[in-house]
C-alpha atoms as a PDB file:
ATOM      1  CA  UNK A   1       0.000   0.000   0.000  1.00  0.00           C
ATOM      2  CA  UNK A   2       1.273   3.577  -0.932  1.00  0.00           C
ATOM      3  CA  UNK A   3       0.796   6.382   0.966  1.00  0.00           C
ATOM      4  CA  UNK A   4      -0.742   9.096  -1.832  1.00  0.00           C
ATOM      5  CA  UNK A   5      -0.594  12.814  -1.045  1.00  0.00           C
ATOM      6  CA  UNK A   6      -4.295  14.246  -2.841  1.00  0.00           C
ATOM      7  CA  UNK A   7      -3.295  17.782  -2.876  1.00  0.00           C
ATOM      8  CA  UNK A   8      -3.025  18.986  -5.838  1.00  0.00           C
ATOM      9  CA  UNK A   9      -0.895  21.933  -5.144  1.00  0.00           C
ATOM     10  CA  UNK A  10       3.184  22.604  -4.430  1.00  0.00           C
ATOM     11  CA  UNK A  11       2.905  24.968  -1.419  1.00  0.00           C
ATOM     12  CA  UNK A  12       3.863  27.627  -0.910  1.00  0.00           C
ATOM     13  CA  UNK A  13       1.742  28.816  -3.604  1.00  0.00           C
ATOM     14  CA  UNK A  14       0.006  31.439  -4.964  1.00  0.00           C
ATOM     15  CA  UNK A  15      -3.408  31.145  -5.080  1.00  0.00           C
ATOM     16  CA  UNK A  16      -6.589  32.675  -6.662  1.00  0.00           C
ATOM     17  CA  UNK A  17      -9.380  32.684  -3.939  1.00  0.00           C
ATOM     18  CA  UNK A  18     -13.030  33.785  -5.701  1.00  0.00           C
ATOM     19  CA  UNK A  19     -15.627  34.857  -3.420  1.00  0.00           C
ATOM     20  CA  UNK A  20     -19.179  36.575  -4.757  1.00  0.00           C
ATOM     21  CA  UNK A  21     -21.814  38.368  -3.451  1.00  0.00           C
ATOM     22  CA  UNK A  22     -24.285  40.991  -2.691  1.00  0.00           C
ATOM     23  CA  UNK A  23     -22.628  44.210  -3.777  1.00  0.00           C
ATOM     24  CA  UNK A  24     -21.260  45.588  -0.534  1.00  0.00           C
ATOM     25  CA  UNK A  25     -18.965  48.901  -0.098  1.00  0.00           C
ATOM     26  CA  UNK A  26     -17.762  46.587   3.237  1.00  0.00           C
ATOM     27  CA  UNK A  27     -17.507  43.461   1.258  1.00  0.00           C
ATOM     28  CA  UNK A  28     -13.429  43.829   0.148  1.00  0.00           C
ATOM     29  CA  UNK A  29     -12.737  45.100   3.588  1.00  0.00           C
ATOM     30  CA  UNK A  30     -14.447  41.679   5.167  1.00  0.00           C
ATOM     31  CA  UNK A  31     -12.598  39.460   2.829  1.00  0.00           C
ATOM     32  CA  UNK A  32      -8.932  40.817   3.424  1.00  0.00           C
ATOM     33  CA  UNK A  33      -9.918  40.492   7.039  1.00  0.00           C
ATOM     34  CA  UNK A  34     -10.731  36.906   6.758  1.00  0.00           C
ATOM     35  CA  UNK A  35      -8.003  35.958   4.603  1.00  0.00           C
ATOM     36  CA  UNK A  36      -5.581  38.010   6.965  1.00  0.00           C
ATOM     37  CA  UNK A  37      -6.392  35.944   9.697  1.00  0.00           C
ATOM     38  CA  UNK A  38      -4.555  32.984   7.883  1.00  0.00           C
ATOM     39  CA  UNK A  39      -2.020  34.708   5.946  1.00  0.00           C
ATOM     40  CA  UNK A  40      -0.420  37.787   8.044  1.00  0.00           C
ATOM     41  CA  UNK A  41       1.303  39.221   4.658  1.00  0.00           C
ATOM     42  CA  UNK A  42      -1.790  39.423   2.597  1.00  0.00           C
ATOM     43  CA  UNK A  43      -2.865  42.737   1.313  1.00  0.00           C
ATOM     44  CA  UNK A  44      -6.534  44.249   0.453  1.00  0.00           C
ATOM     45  CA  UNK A  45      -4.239  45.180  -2.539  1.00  0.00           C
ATOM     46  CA  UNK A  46      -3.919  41.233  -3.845  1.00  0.00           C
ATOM     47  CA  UNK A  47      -7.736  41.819  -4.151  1.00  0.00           C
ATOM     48  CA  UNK A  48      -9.867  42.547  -7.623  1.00  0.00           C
ATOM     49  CA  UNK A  49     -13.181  43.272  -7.923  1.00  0.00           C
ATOM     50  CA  UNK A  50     -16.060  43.076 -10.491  1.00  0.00           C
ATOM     51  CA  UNK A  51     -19.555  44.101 -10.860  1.00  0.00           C
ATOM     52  CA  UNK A  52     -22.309  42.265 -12.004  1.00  0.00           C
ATOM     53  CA  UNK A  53     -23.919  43.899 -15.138  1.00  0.00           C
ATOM     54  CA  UNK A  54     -27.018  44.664 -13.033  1.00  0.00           C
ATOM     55  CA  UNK A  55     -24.588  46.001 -10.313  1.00  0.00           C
ATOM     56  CA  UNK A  56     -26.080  43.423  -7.494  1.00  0.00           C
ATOM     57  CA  UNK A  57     -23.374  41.608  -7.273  1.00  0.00           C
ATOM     58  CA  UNK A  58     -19.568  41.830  -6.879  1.00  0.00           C
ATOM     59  CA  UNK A  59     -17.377  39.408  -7.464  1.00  0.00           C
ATOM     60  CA  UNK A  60     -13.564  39.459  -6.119  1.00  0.00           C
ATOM     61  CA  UNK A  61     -10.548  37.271  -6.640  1.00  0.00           C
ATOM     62  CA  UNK A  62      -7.982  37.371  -3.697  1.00  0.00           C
ATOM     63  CA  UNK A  63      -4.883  35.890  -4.704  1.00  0.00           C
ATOM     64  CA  UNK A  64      -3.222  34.868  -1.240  1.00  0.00           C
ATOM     65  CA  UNK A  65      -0.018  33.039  -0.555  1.00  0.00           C
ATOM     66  CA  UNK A  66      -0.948  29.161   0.383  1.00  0.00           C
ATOM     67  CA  UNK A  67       1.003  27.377   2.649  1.00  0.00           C
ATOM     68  CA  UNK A  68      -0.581  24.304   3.826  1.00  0.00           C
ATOM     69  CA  UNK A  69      -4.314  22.639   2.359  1.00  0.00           C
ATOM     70  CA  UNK A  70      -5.397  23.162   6.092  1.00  0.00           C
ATOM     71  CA  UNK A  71      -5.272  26.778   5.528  1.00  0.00           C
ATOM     72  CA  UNK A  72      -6.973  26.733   2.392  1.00  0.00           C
ATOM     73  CA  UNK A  73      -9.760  24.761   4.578  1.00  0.00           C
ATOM     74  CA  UNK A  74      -9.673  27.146   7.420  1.00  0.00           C
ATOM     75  CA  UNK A  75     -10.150  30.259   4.679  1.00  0.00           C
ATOM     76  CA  UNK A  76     -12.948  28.151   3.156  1.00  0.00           C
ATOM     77  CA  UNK A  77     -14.646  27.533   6.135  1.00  0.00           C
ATOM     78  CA  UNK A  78     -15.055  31.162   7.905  1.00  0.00           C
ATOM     79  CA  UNK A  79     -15.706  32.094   4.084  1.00  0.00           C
ATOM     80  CA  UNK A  80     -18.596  30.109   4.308  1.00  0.00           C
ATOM     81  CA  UNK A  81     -19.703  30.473   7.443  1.00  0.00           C
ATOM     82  CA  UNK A  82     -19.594  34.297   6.803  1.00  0.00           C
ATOM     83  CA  UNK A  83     -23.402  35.350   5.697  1.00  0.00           C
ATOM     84  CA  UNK A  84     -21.679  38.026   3.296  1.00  0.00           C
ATOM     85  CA  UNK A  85     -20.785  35.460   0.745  1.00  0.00           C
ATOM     86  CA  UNK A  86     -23.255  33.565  -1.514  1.00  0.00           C
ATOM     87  CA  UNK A  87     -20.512  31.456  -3.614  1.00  0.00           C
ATOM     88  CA  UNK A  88     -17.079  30.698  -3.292  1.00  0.00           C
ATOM     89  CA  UNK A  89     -14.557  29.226  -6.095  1.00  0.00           C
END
């Protein structure tokens, strides 16, 4: 029997984080903090945004420095937890 690793990622990495929803002056703000909780380093400016054509929803890609999966889970999970987020990618 092997032992097989199922991440598919070299960490350290960078990584693309996408997290939508409701259009939100507060909503960049929440996700740097939430992402900053996991990675000390990371800056609102790593963060983009877009709109929605109808301008409901926003849509922003943080692009964070990975270290471990369990990080990546931890992010994930206060993500979704949070009720400012509808979808995460």
């Amino acid at each position: 029997m092997t032992d097989v690793d199922d991440t598919l990622f070299d960490f350290p990495c960078a990584f693309p984080l996408k997290a939508m929803g409701l259009a939100n002056k507060n909503l960049k703000q929440i996700l740097s903090a939430i992402v900053r909780k996991h990675d000390p380093e990371f800056s609102e400016q790593n963060i983009t945004e877009k709109h929605s054509n109808g301008g409901k929803y926003i849509s922003l890609t943080a692009t964070l420095k990975a270290v471990s999966r369990e990080q990546l889970d931890a992010i994930y999970q206060e993500l979704t937890d949070s009720k400012h987020f509808v979808m995460l990618l």
